[in-house]
N, C-alpha and C. Protein backbone atom coordinates (compact mmCIF):
# COMPACT_ATOMS: atom_id res chain seq x y z
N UNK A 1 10.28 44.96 -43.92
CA UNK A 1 9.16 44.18 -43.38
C UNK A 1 8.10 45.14 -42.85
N UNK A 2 6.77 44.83 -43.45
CA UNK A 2 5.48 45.67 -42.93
C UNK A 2 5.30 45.27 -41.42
N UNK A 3 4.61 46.05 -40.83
CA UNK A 3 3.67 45.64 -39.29
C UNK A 3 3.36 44.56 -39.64
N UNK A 4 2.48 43.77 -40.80
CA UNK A 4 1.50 42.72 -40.60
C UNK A 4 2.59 41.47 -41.16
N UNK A 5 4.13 41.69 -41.06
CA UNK A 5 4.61 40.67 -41.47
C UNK A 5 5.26 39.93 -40.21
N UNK A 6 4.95 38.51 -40.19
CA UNK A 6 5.88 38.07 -39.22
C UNK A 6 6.70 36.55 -39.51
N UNK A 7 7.37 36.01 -38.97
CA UNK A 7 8.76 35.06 -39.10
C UNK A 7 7.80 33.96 -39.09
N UNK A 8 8.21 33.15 -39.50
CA UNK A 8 7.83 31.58 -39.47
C UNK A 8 7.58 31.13 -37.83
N UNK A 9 8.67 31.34 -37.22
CA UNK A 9 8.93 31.09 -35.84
C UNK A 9 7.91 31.51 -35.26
N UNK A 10 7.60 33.28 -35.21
CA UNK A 10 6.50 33.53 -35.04
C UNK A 10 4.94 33.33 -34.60
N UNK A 11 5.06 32.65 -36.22
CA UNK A 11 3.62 32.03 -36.86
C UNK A 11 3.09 30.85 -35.82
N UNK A 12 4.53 29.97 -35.87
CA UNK A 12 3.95 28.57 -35.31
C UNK A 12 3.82 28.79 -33.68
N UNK A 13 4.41 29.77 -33.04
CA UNK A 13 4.46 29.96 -31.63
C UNK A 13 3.03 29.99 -31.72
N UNK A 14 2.56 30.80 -32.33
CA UNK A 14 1.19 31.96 -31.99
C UNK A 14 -0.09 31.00 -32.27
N UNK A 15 0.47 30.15 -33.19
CA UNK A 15 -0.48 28.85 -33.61
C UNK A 15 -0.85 28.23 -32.33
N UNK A 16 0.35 27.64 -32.01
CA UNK A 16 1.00 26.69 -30.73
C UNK A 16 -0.31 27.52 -29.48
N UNK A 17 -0.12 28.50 -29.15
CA UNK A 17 -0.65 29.10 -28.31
C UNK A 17 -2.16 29.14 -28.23
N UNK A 18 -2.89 29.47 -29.40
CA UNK A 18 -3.91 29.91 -29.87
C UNK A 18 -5.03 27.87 -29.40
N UNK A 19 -3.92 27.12 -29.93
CA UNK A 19 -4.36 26.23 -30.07
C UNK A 19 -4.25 25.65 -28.64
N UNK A 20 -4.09 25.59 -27.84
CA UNK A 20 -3.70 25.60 -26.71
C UNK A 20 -5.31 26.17 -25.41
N UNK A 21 -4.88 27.19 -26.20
CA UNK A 21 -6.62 28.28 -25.49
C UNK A 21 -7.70 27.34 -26.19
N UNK A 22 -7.86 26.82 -27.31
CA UNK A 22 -9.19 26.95 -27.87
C UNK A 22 -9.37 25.04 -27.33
N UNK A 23 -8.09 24.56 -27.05
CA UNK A 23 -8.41 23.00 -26.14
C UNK A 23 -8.66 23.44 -24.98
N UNK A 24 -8.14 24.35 -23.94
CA UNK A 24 -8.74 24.32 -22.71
C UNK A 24 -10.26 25.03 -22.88
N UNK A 25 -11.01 25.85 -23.45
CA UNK A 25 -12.37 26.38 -23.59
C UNK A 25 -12.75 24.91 -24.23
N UNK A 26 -12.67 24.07 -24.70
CA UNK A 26 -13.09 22.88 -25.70
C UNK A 26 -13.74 21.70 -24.13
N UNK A 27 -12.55 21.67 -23.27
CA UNK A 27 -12.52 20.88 -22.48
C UNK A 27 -13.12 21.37 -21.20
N UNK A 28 -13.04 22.52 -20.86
CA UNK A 28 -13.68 22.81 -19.48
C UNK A 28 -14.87 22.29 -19.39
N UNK A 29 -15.96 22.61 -20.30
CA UNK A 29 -17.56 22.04 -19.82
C UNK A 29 -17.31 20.54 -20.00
N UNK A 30 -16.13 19.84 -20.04
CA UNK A 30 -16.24 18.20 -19.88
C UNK A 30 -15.57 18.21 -18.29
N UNK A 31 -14.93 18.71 -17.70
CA UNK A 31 -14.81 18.98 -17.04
C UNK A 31 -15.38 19.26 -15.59
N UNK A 32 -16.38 20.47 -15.90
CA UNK A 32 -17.25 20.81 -15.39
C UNK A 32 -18.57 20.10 -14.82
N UNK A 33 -18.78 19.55 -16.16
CA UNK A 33 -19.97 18.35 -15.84
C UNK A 33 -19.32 17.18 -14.97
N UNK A 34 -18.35 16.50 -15.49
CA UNK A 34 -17.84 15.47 -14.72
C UNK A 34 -17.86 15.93 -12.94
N UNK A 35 -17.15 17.41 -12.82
CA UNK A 35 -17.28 17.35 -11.41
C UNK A 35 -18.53 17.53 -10.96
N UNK A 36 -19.64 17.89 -11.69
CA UNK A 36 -20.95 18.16 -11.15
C UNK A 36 -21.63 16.83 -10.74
N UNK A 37 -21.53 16.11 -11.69
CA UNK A 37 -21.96 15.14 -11.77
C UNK A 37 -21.24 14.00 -10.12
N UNK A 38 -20.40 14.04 -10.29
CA UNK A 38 -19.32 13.74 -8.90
C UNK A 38 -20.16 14.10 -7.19
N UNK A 39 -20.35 15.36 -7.46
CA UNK A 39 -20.56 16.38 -6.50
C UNK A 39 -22.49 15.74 -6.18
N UNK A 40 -23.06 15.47 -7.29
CA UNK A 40 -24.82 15.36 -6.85
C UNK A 40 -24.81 13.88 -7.07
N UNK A 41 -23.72 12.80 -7.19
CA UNK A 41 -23.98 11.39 -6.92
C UNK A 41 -24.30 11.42 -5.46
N UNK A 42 -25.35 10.26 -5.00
CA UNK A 42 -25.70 9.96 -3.55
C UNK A 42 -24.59 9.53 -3.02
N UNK A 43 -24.81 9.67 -1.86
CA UNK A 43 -23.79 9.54 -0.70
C UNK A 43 -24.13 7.78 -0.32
N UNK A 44 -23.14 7.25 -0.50
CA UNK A 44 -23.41 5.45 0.03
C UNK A 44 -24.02 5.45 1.40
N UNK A 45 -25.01 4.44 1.48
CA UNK A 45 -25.36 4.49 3.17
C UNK A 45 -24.50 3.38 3.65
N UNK A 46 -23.88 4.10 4.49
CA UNK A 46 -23.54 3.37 6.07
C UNK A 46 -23.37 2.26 6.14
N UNK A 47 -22.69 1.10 6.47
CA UNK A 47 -22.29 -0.15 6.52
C UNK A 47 -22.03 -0.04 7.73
N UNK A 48 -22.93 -1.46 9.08
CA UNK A 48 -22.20 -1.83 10.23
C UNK A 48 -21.46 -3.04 9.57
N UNK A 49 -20.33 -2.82 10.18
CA UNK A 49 -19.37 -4.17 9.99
C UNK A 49 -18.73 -4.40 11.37
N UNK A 50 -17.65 -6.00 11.46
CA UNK A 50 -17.25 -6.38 12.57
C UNK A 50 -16.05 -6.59 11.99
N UNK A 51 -14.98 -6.07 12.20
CA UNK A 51 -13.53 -6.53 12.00
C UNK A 51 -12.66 -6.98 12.77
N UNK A 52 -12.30 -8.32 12.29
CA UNK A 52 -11.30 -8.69 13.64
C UNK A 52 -9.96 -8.57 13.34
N UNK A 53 -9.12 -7.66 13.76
CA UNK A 53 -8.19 -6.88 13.91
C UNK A 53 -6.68 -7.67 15.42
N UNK A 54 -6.36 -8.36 14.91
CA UNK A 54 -5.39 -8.32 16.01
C UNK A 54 -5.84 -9.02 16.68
N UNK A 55 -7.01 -9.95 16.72
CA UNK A 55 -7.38 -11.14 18.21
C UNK A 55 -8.23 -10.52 18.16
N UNK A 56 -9.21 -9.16 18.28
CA UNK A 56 -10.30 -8.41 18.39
C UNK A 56 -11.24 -7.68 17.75
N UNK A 57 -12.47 -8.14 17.80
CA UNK A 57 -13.79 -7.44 17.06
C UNK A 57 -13.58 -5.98 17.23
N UNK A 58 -13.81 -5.50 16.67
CA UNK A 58 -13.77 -4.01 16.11
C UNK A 58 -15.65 -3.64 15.55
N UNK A 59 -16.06 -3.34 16.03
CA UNK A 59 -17.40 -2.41 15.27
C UNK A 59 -17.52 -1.35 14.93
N UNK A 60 -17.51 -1.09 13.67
CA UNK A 60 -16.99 -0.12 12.88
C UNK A 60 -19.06 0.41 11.75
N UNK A 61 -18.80 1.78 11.74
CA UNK A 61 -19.91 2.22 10.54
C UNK A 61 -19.16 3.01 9.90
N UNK A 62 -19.02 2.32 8.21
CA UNK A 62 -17.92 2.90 7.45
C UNK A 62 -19.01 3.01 6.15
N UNK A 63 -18.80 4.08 5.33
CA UNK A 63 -19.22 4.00 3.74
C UNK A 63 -18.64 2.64 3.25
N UNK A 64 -19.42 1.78 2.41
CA UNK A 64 -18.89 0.73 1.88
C UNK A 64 -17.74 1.44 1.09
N UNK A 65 -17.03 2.51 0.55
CA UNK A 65 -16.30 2.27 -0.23
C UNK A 65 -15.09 2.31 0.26
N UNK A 66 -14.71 2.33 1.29
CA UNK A 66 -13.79 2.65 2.49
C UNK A 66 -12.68 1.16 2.13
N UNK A 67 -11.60 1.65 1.72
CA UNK A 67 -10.37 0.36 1.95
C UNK A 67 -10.24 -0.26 3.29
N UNK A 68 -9.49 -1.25 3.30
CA UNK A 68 -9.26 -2.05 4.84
C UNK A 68 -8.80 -0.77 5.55
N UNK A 69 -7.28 -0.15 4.07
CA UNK A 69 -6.30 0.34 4.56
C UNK A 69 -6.86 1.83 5.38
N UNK A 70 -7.70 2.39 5.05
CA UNK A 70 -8.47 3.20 5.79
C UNK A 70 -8.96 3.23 6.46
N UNK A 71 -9.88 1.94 7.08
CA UNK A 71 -10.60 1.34 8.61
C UNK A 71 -9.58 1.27 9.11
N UNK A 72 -8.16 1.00 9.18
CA UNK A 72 -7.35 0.76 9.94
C UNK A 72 -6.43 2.11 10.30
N UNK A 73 -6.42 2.53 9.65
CA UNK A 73 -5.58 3.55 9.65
C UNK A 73 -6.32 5.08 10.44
N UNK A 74 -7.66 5.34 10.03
CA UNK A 74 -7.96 6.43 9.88
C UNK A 74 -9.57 6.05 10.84
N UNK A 75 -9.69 4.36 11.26
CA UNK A 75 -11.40 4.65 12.20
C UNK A 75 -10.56 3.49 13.45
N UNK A 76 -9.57 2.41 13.02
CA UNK A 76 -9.02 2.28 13.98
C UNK A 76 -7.52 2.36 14.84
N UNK A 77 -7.42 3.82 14.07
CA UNK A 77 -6.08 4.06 14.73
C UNK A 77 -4.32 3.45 14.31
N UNK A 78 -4.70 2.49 13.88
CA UNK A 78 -3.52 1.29 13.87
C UNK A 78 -2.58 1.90 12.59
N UNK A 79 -2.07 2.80 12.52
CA UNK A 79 -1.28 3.79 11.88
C UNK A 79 0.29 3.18 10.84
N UNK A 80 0.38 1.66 11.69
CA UNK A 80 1.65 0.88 11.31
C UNK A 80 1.68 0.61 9.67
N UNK A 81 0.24 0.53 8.99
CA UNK A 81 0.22 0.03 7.66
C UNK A 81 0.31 1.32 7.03
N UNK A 82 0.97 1.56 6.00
CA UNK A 82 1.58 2.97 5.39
C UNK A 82 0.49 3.35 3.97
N UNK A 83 0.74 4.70 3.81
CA UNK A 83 -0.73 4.55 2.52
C UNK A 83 0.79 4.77 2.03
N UNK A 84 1.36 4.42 0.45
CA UNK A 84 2.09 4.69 -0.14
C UNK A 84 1.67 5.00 -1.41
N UNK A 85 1.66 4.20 -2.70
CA UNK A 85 1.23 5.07 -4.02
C UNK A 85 -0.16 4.67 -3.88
N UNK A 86 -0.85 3.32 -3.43
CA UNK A 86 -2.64 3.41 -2.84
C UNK A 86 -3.10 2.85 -4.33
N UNK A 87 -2.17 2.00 -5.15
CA UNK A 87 -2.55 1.39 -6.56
C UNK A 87 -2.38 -0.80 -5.94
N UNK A 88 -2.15 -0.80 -5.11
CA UNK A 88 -1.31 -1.87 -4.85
C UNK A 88 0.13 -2.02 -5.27
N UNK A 89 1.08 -1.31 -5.95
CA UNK A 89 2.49 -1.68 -6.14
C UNK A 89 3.52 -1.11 -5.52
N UNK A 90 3.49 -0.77 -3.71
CA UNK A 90 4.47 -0.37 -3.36
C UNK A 90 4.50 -1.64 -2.42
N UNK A 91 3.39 -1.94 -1.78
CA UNK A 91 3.84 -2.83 -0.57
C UNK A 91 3.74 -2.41 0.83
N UNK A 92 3.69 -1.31 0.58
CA UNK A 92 3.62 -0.78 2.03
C UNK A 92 2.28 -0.68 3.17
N UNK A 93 1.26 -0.75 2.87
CA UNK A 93 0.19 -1.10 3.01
C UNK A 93 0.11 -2.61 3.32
N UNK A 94 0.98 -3.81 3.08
CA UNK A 94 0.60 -4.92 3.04
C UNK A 94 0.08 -5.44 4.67
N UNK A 95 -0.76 -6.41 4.78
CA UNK A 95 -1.11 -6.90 6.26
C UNK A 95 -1.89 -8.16 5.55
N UNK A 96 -2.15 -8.83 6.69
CA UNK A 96 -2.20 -10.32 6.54
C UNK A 96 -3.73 -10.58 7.09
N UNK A 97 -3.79 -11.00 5.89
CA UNK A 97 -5.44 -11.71 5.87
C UNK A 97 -5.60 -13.34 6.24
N UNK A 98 -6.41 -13.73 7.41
CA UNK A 98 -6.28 -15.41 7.41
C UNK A 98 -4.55 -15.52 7.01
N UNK A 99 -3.56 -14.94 7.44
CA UNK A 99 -2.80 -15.54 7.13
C UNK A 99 -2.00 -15.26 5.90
N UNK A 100 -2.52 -14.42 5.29
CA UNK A 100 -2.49 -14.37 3.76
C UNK A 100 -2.15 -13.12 3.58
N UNK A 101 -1.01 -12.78 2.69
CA UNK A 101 -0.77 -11.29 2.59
C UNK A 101 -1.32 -10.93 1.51
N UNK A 102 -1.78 -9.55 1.72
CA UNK A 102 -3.09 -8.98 1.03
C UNK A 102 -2.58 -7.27 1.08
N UNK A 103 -2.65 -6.30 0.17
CA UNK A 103 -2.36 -5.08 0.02
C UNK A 103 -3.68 -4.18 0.39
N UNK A 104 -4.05 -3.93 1.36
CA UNK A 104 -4.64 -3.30 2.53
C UNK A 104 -5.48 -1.92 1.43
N UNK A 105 -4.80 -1.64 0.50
CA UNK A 105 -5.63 -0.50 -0.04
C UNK A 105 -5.98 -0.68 -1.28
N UNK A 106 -5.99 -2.05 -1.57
CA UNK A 106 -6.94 -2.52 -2.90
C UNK A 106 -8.00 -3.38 -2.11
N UNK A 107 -7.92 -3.77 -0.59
CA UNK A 107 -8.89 -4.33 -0.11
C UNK A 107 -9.99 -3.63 0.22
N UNK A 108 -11.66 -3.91 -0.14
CA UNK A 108 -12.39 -2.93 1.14
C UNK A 108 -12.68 -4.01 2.28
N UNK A 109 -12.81 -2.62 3.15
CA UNK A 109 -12.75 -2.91 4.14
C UNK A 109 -14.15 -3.76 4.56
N UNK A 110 -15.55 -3.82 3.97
CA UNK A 110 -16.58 -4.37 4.25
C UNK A 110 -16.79 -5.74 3.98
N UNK A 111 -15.32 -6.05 2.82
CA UNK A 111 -15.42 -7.67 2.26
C UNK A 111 -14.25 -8.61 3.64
N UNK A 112 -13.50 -7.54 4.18
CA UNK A 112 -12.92 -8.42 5.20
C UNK A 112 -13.58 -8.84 6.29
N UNK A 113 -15.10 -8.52 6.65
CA UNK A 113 -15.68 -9.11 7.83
C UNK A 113 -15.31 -10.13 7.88
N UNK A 114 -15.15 -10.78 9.02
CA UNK A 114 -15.56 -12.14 9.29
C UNK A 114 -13.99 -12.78 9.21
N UNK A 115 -12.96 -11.92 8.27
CA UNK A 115 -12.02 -12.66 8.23
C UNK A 115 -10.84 -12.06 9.39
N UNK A 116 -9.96 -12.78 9.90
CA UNK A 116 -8.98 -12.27 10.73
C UNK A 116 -7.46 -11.49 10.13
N UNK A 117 -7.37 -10.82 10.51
CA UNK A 117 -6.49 -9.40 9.92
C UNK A 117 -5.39 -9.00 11.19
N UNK A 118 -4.31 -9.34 10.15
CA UNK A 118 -2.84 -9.25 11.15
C UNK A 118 -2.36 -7.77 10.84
N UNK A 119 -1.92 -6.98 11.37
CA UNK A 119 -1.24 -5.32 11.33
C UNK A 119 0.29 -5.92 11.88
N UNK A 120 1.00 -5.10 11.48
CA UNK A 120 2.22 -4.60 11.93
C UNK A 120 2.10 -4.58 13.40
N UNK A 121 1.01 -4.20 14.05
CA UNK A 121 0.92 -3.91 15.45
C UNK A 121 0.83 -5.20 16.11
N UNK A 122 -0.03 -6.04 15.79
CA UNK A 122 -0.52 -7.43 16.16
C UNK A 122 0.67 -8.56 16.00
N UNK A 123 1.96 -8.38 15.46
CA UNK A 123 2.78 -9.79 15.27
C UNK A 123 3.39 -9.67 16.56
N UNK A 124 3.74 -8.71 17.43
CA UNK A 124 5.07 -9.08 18.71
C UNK A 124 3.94 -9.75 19.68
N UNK A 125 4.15 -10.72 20.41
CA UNK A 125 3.76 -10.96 21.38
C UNK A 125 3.71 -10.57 22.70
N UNK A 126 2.83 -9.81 23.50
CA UNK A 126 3.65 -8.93 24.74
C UNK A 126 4.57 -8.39 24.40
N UNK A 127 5.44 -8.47 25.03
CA UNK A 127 6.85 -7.46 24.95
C UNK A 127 7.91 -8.24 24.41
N UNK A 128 7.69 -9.35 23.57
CA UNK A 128 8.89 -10.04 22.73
C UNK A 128 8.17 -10.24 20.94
N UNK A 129 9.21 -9.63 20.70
CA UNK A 129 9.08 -9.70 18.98
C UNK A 129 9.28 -10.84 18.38
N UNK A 130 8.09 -9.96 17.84
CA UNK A 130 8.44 -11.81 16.32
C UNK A 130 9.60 -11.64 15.82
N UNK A 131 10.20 -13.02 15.33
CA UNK A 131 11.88 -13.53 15.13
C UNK A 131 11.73 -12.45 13.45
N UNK A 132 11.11 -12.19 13.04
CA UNK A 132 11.65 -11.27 11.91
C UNK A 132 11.66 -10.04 12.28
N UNK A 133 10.58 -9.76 12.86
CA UNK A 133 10.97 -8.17 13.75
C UNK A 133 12.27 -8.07 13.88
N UNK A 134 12.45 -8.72 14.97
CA UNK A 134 13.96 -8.36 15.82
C UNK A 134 15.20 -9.12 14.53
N UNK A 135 15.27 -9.75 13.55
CA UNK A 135 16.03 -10.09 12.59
C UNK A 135 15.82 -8.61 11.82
N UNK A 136 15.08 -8.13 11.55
CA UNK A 136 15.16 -6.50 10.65
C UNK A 136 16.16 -5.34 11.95
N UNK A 137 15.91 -5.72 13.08
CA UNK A 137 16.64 -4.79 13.47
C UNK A 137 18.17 -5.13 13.41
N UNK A 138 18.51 -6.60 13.91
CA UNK A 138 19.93 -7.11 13.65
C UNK A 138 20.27 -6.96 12.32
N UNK A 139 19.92 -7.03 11.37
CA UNK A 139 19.94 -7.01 10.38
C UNK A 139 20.16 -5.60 9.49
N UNK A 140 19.69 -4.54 10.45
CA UNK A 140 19.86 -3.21 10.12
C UNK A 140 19.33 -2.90 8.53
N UNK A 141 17.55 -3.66 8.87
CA UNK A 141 17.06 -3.55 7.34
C UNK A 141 16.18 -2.84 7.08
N UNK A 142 16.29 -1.82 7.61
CA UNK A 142 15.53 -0.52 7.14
C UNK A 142 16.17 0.86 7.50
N UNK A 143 15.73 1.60 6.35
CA UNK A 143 16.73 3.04 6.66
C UNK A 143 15.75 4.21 6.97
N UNK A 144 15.07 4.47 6.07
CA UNK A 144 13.60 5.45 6.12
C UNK A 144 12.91 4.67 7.27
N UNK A 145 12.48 3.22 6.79
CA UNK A 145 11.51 2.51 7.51
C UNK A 145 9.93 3.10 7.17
N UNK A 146 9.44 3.85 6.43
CA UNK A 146 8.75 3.79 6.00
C UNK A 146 8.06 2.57 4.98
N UNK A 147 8.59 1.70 4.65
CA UNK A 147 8.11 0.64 3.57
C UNK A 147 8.18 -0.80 4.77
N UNK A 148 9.03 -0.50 5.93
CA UNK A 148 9.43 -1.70 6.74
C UNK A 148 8.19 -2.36 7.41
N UNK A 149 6.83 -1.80 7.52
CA UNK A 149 5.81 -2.57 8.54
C UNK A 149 5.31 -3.51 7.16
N UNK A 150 5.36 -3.13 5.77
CA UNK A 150 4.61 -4.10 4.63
C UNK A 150 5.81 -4.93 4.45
N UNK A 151 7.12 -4.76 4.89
CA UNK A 151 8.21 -5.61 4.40
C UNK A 151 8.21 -6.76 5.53
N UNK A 152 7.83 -6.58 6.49
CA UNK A 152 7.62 -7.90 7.35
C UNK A 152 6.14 -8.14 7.36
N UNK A 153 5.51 -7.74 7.06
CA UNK A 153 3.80 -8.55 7.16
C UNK A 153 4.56 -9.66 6.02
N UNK A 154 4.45 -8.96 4.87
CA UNK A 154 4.99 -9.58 3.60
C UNK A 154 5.96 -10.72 3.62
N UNK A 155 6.98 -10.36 4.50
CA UNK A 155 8.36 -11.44 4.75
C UNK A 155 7.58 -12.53 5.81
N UNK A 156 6.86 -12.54 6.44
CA UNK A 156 6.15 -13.43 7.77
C UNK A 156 5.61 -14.25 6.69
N UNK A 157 4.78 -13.72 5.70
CA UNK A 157 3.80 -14.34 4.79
C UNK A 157 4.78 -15.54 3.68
N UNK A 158 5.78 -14.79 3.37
CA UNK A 158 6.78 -15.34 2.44
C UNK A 158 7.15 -16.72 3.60
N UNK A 159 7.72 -16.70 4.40
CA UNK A 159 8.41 -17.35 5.17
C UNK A 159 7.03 -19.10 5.51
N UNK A 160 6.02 -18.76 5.84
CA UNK A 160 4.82 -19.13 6.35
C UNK A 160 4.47 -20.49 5.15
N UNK A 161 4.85 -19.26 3.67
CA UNK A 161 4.16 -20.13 2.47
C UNK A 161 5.60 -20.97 1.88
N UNK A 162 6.42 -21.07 3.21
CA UNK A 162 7.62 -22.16 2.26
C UNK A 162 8.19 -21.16 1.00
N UNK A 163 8.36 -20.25 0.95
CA UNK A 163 9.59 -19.20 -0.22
C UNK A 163 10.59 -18.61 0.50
N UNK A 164 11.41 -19.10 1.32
CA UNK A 164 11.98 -18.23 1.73
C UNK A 164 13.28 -19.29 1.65
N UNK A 165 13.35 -20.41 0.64
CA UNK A 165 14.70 -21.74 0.60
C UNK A 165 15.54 -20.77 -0.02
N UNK A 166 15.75 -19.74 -0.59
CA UNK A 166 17.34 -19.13 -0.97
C UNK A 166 17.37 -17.64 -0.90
N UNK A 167 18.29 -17.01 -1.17
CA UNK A 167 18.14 -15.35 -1.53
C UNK A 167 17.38 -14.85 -2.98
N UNK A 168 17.55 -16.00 -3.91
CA UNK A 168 16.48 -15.77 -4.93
C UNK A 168 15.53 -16.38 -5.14
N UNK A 169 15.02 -16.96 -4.30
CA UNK A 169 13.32 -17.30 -3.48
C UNK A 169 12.97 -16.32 -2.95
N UNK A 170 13.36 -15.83 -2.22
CA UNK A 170 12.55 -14.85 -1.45
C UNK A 170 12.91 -13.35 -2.22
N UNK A 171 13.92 -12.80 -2.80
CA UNK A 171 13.36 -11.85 -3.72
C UNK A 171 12.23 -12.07 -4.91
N UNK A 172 12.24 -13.09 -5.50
CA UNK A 172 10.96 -13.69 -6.07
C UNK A 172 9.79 -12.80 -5.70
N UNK A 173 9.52 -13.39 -4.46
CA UNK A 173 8.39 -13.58 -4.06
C UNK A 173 8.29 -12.28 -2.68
N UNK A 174 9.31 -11.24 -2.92
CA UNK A 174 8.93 -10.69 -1.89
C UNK A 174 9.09 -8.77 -2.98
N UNK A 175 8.93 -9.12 -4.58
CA UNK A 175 9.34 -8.36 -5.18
C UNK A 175 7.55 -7.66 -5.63
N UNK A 176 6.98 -7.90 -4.84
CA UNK A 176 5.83 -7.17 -4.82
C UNK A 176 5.70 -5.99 -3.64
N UNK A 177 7.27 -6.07 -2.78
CA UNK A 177 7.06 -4.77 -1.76
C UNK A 177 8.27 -3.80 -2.28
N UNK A 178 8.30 -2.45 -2.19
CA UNK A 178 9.54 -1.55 -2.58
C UNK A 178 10.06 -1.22 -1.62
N UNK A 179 11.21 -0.76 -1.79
CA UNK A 179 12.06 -0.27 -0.87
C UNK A 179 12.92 1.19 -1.64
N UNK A 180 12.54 2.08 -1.80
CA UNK A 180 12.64 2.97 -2.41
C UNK A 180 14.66 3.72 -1.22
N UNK A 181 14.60 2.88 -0.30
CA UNK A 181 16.35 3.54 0.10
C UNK A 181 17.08 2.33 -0.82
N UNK A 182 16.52 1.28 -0.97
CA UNK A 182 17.65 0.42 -1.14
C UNK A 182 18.13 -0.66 -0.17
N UNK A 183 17.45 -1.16 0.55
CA UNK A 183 17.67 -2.15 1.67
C UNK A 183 17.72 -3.43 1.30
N UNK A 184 17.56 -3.77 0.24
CA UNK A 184 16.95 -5.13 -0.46
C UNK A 184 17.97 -6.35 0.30
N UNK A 185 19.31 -6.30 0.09
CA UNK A 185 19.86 -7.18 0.51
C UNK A 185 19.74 -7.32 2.16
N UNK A 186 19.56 -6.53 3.36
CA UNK A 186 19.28 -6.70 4.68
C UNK A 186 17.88 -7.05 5.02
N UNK A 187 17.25 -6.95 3.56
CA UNK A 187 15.44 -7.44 3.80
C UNK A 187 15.91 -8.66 3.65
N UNK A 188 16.37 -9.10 2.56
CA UNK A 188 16.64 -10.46 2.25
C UNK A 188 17.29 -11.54 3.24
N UNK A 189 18.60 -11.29 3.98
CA UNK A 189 19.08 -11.71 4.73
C UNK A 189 18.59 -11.68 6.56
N UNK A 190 17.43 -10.68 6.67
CA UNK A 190 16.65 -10.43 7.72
C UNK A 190 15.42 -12.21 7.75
N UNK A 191 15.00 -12.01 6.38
CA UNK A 191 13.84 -13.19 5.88
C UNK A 191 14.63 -14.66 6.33
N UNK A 192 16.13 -14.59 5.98
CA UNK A 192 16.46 -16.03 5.86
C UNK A 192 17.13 -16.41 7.11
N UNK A 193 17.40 -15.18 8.32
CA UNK A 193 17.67 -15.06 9.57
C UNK A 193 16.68 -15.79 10.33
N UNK A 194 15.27 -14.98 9.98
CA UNK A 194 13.83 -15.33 10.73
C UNK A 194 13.38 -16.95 9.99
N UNK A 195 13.63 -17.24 8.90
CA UNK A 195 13.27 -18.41 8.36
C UNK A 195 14.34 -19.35 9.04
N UNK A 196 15.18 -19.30 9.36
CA UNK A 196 15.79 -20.25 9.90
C UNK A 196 15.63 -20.49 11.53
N UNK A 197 15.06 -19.38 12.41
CA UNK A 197 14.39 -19.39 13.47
C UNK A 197 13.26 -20.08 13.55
N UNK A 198 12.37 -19.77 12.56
CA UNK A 198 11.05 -20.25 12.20
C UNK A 198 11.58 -22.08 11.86
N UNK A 199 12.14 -22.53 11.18
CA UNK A 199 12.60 -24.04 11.02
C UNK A 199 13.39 -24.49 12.05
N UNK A 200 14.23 -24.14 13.18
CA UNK A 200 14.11 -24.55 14.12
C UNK A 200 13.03 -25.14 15.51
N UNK A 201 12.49 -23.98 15.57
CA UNK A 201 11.66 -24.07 16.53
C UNK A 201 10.13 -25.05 16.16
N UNK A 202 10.23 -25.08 14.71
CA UNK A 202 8.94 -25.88 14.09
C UNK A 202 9.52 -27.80 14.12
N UNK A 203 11.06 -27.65 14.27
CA UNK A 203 11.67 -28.90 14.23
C UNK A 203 12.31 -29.52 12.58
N UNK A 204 12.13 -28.44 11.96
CA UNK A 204 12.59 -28.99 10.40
C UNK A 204 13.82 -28.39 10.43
């Protein structure tokens, strides 16, 4: 075999490689521009808004593009709602709109004026917990507890909208939050603990 001979194997590595370099030089100036372009878009002006948070107005000046989950987290402190994957499909983020459970980081925060917004922080009353609160702790339904403040906004909401008549009612409908330890069955049995508190005290 001469110097200028080489193996098949060789050949296709060197191909493999070559081709490799001549896509990243191909792609950088798309690249490049995109971040430039990024970098000299205007800056949004300023939004006053009023958020009512927990029983209370909040006055807030946020960039309109700002999520709920970010006014809450990051201008008013209230730290309980979790950023998790920030697409809407973990759950953890969830909090309650009018009542209504809503995933906190597909919401912005400038379309919730006006409407009333429940946190993780806002359900205990004084110093006694809401009946699902204290059912997640009897219940021993969280391990990380990281996913647990969207698993009861979420479970309050479930319970509220009439889904919570069996163990496969309320996974149904409560299979829009994750639980990445595995708690599912003490979430479940936490929901139908507090749902049966909740139908007492309502008289049904």
């Amino acid at each position: 075999m001469t110097s200028y001979d080489v193996t098949r194997r060789e050949l296709l590595a060197g191909t493999a490689v070559a081709g490799v370099a001549l896509a990243g030089v191909n792609l950088m100036p798309e690249f490049t521009s995109l971040a430039a372009a990024q970098d000299a878009a205007p800056a949004a002006a300023p939004l006053d808004i009023v958020l009512r948070v927990n029983g209370t107005e909040q006055r807030l000046t946020l960039d309109p593009r700002t999520t709920l989950l970010d006014a809450l987290r990051e201008h008013l402190h209230l730290t309980g709602s979790k950023k998790g994957c920030g697409l809407g499909q973990c759950g953890a983020c969830t909090v309650l709109m009018d009542g209504k459970r809503v995933k906190s980081c597909l919401s912005l925060a400038a379309l919730a004026e006006g409407r009333e917004i429940t946190t993780i922080e806002g359900l205990a009353q004084s110093e006694e917990l809401h009946p699902l609160q204290a059912a997640f702790i009897e219940r021993d339904a969280f391990q990380c507890g990281y996913c647990t403040p969207g698993q009861i906004m979420a479970g309050v909401a479930c319970i509220a909208e009439g889904h919570a008549g069996s163990p496969q009612e309320i996974r149904q409908w409560m299979s829009g939050n994750l639980c990445r330890c595995g708690a599912y069955d003490h979430i479940v049995a936490a929901i139908q603990d507090a749902a049966a508190v909740s139908s007492s005290v309502g008289g049904g």
